[in-house]
N, C-alpha and C. Protein backbone atom coordinates (compact mmCIF):
# COMPACT_ATOMS: atom_id res chain seq x y z
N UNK A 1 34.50 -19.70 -6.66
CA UNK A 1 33.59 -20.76 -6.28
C UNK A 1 34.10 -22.09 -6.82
N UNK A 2 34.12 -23.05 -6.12
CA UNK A 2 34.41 -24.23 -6.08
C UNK A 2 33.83 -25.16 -7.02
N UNK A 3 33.77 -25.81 -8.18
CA UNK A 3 33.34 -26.52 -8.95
C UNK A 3 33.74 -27.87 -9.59
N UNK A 4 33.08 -28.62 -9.12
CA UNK A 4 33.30 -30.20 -10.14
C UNK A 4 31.94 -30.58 -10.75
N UNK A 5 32.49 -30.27 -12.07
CA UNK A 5 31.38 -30.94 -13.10
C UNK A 5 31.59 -32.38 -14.10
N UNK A 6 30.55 -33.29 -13.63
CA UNK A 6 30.29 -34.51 -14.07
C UNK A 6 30.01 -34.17 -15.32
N UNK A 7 30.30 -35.57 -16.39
CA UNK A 7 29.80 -35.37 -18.15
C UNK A 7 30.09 -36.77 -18.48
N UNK A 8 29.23 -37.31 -19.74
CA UNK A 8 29.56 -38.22 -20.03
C UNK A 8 28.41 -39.57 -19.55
N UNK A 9 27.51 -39.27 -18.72
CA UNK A 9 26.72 -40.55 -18.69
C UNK A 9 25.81 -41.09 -19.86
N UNK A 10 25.25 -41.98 -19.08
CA UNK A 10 24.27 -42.05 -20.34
C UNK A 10 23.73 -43.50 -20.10
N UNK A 11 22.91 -44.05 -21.64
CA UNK A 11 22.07 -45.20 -21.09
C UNK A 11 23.05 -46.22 -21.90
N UNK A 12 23.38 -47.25 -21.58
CA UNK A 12 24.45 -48.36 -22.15
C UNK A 12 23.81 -49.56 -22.19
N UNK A 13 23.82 -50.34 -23.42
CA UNK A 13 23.53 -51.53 -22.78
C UNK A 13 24.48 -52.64 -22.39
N UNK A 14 24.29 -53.51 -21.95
CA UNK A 14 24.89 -54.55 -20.84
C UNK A 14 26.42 -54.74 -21.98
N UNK A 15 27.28 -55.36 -20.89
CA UNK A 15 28.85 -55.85 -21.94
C UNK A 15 29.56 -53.87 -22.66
N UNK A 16 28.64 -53.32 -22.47
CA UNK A 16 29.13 -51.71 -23.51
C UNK A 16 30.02 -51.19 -22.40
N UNK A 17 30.41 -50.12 -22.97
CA UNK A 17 31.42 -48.97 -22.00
C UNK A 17 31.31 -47.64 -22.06
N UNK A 18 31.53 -46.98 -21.36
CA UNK A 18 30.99 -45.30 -21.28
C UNK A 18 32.66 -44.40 -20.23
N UNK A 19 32.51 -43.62 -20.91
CA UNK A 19 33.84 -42.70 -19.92
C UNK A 19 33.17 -41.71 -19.59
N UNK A 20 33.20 -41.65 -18.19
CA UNK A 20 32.65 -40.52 -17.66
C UNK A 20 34.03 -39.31 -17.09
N UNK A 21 33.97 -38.09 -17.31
CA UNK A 21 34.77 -37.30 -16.96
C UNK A 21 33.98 -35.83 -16.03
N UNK A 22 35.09 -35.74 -15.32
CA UNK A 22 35.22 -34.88 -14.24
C UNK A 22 36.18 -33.25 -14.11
N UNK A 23 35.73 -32.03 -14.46
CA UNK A 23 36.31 -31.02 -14.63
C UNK A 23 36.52 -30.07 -12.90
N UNK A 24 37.25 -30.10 -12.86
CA UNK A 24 37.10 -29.21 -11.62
C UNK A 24 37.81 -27.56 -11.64
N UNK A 25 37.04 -26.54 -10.80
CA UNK A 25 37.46 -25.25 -11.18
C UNK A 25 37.27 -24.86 -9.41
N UNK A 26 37.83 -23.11 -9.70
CA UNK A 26 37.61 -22.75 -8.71
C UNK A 26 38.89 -22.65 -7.89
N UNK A 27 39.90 -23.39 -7.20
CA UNK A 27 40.67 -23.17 -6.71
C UNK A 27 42.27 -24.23 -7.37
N UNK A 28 43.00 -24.15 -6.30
CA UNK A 28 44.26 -25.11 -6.84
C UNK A 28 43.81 -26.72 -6.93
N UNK A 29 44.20 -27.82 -7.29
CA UNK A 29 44.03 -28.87 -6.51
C UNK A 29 44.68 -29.97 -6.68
N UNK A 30 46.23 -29.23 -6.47
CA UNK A 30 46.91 -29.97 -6.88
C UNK A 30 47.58 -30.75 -6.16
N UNK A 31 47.14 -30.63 -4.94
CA UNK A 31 47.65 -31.39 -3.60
C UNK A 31 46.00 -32.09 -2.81
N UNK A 32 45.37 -32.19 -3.82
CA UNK A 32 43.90 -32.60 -3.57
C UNK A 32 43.80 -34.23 -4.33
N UNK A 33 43.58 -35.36 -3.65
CA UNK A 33 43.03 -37.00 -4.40
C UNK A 33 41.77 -36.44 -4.95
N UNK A 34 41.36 -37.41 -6.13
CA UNK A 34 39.91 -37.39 -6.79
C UNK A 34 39.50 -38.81 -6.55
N UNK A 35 38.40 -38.89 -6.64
CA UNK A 35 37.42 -40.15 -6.22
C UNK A 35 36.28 -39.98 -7.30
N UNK A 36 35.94 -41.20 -7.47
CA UNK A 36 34.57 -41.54 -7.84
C UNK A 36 33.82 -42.10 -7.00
N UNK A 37 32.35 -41.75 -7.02
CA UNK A 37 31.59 -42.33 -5.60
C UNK A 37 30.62 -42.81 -6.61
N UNK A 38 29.68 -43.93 -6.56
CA UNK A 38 27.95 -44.17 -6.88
C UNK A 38 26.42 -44.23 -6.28
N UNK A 39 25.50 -44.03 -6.46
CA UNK A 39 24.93 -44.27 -5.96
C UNK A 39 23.21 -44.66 -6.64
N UNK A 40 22.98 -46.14 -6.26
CA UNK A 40 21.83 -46.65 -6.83
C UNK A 40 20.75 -46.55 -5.51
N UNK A 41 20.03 -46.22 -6.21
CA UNK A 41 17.90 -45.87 -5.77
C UNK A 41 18.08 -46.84 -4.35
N UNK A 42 17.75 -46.41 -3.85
CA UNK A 42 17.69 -47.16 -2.20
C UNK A 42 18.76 -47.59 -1.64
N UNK A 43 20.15 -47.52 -2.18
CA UNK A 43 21.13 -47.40 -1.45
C UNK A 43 22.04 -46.44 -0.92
N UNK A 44 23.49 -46.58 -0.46
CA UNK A 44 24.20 -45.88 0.23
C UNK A 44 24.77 -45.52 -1.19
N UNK A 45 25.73 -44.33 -0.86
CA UNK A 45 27.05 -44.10 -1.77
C UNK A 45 27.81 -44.44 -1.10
N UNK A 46 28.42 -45.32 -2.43
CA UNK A 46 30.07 -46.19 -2.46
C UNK A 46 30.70 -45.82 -3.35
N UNK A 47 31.89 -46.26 -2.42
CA UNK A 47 33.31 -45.86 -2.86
C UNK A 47 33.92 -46.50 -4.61
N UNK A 48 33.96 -46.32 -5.80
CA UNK A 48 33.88 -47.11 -6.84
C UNK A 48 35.58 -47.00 -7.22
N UNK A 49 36.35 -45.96 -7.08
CA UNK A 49 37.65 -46.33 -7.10
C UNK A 49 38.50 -44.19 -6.66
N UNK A 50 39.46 -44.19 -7.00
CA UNK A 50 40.06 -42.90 -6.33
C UNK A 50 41.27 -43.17 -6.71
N UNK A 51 41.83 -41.92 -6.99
CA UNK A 51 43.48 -41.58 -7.56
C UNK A 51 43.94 -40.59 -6.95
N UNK A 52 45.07 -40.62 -6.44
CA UNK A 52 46.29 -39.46 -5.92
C UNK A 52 46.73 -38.36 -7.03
N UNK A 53 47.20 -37.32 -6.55
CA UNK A 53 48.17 -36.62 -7.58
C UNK A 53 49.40 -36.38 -6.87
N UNK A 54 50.05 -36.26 -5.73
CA UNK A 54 50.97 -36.50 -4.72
C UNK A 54 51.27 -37.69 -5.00
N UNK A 55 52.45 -38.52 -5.07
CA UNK A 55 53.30 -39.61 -5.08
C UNK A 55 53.31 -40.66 -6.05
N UNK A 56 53.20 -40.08 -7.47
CA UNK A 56 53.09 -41.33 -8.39
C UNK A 56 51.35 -41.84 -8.94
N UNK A 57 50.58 -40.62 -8.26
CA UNK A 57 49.01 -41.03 -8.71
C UNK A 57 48.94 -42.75 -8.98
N UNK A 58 48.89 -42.73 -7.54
CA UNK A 58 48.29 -44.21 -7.12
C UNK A 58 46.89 -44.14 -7.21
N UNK A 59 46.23 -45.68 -8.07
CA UNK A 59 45.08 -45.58 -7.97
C UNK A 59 44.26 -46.98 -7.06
N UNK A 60 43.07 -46.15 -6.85
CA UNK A 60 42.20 -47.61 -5.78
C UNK A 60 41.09 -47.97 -6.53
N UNK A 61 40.68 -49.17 -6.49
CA UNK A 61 39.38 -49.42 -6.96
C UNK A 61 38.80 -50.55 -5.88
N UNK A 62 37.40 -50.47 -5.79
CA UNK A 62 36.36 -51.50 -5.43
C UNK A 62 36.93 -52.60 -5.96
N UNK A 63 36.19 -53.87 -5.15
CA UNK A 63 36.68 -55.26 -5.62
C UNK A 63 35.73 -55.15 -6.97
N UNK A 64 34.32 -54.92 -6.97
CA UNK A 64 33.69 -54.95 -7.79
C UNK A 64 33.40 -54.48 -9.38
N UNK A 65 34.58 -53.54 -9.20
CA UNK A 65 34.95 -52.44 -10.82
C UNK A 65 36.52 -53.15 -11.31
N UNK A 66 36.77 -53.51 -10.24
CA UNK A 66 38.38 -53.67 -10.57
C UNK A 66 38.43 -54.40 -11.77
N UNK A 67 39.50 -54.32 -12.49
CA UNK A 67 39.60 -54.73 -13.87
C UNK A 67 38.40 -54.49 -15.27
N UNK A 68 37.73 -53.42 -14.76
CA UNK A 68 36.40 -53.32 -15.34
C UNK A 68 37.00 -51.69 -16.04
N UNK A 69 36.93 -50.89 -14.84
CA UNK A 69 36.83 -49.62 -14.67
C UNK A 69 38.88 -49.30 -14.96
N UNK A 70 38.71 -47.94 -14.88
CA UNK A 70 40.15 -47.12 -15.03
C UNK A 70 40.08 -45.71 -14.84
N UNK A 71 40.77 -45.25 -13.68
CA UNK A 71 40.44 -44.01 -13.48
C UNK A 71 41.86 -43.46 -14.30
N UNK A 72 41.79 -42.48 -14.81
CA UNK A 72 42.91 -41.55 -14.62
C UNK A 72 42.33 -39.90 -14.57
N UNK A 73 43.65 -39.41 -14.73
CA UNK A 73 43.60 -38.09 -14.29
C UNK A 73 45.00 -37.17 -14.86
N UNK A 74 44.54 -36.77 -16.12
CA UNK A 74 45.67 -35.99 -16.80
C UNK A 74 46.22 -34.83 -16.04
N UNK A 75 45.73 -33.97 -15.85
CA UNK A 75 45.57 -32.72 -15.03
C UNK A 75 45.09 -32.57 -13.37
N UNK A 76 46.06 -31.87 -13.13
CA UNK A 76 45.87 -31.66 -11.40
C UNK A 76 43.61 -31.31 -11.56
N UNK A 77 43.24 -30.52 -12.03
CA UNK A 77 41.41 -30.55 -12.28
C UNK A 77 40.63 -31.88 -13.31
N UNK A 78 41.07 -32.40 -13.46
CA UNK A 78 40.28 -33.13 -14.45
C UNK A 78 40.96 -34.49 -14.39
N UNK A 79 39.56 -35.54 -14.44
CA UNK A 79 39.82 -36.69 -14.08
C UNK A 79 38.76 -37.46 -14.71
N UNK A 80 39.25 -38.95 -14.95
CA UNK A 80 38.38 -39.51 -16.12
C UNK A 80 37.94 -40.76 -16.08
N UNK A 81 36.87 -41.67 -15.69
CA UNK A 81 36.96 -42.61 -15.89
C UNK A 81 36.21 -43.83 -16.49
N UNK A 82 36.78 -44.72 -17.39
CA UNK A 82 36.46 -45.32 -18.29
C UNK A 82 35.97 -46.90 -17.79
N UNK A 83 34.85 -46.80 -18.56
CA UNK A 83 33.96 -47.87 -17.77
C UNK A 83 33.75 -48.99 -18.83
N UNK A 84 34.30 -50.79 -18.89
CA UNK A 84 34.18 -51.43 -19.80
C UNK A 84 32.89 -52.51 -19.00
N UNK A 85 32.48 -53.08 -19.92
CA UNK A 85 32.21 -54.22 -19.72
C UNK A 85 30.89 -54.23 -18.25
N UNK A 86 30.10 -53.00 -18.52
CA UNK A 86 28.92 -52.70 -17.75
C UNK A 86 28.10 -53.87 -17.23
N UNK A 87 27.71 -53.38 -15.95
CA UNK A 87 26.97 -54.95 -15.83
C UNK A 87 25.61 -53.90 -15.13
N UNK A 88 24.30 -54.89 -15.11
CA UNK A 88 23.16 -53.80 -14.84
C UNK A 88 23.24 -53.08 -13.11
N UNK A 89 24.08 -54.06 -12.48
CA UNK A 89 24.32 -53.52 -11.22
C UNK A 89 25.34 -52.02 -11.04
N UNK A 90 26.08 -52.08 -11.93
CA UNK A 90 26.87 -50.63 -12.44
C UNK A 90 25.67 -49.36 -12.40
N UNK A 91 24.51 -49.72 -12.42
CA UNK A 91 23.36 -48.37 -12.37
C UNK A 91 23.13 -47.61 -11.66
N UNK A 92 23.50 -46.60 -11.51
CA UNK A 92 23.53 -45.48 -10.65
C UNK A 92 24.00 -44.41 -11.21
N UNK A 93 23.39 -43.27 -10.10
CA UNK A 93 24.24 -41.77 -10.37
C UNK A 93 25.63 -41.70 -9.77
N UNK A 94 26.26 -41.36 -11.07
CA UNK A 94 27.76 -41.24 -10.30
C UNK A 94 28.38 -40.03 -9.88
N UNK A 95 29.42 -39.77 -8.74
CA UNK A 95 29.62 -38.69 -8.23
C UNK A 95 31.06 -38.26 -8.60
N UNK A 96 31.59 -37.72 -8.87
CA UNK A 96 33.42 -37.42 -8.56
C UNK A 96 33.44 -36.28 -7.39
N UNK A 97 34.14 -36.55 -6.82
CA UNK A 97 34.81 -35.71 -5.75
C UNK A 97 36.49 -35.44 -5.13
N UNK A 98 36.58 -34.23 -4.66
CA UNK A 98 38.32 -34.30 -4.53
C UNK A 98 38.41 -33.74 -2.70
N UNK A 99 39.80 -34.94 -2.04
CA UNK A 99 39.66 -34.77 -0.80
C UNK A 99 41.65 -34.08 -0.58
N UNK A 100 41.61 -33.39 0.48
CA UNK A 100 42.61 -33.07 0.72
C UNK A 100 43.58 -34.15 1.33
N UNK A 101 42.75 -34.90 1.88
CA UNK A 101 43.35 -35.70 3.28
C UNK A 101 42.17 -36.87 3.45
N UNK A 102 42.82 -37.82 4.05
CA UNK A 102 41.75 -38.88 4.95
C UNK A 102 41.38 -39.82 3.85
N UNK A 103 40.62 -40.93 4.34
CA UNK A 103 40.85 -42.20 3.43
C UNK A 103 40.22 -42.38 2.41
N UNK A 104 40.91 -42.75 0.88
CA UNK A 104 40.44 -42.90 0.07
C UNK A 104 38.76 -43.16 -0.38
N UNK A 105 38.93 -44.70 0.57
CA UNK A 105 37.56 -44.67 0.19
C UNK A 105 35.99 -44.45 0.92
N UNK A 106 36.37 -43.55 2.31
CA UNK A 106 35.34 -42.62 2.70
C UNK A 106 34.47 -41.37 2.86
N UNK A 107 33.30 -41.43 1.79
CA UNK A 107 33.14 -40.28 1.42
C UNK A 107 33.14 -39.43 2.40
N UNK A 108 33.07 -39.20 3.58
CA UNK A 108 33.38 -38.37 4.56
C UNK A 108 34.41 -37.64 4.60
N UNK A 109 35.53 -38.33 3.77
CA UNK A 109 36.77 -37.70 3.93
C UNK A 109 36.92 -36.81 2.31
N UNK A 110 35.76 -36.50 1.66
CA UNK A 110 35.91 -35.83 0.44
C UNK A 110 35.15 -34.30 0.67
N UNK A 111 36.02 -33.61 0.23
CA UNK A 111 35.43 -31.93 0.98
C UNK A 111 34.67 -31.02 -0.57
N UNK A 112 34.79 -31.56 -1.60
CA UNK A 112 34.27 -31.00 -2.90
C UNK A 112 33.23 -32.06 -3.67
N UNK A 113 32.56 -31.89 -4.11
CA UNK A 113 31.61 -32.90 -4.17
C UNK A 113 31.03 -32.11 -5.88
N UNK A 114 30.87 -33.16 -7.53
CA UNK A 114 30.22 -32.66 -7.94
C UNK A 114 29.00 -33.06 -8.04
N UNK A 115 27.59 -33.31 -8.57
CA UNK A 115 26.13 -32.84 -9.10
C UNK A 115 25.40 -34.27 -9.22
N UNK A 116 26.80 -34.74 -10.07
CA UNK A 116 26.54 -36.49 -9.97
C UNK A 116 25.79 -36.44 -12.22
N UNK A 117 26.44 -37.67 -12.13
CA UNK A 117 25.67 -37.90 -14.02
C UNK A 117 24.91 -39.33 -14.00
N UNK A 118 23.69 -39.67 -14.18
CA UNK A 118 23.24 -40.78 -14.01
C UNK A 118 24.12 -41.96 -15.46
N UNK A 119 23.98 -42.97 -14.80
CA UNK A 119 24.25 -44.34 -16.15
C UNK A 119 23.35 -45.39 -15.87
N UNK A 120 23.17 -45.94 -16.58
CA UNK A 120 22.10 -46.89 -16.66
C UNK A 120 22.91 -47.93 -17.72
N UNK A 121 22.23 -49.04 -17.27
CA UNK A 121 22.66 -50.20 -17.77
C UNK A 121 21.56 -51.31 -18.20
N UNK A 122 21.15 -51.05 -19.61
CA UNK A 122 20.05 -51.77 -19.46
C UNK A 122 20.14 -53.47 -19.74
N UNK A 123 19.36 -54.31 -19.61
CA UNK A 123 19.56 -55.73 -20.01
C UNK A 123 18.28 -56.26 -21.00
C-alpha cells in the first residue's frame, strides 16, 4: 500500500519557520517528482513548489514562497521542506505528493497524495 506521510506542522508565529517533512512507503519512487501543494479554508489547492529526482533534482517554487521556502529531498521517499520567514497568508493545510509524469505544478498531474499537516501562522 502506497503511503505519504506529512509531519512537522504546527502553530508559528509571524517572521518564525517550521520544516515540514514528507515520508513515503509502499512502492519504488525513484523515477517519481515530489511536490508540495496548500490549501487555505475557502480556497483551491496550490502549487507551493516541487523537486525532481531524474536529472539533477531540479527544484520549482511559487512566485510567492520563493526565497522563503526550500524544498529538498535526501532520499528517492522522503522529502523536506523548510519554511522561513512565515507570513499569515502561508496558513493552510499542507499536502506533499509524488507524480510520475506531467507538470510540475498541476495537481492533476500528482498520482500519490499524502493526509495533509495543518500550519498556522498567527499575527
Amino acid at each position: 500500500q502506497v503511503q505519504l506521510v506529512e509531519s512537522g506542522g504546527g502553530l508559528v508565529q509571524v517572521g518564525g519557520s517550521l520544516r515540514l517533512s514528507c515520508a513515503a512507503s509502499g512502492r519504488t519512487f525513484s523515477s517519481y517528482g515530489m511536490g508540495w501543494f496548500r490549501q487555505a479554508p475557502g480556497k483551491e489547492r496550490e502549487f507551493v513548489c516541487a523537486i525532481s529526482w531524474r536529472g539533477g533534482r531540479s527544484t520549482y517554487y511559487a512566485d510567492s514562497v520563493k526565497g522563503r521556502f526550500t524544498i529538498s529531498r535526501p532520499n528517492a521517499k522522503n522529502m523536506d521542506l523548510q519554511m522561513n520567514s512565515l507570513k499569515p497568508e502561508d496558513t493552510a493545510v499542507y499536502y506533499c505528493a509524488a507524480s510520475r509524469e506531467g507538470t510540475y505544478y498541476d495537481p492533476d498531474a500528482y498520482e500519490y497524495w499524502g493526509q495533509g499537516t495543518q500550519v498556522t501562522v498567527s499575527s
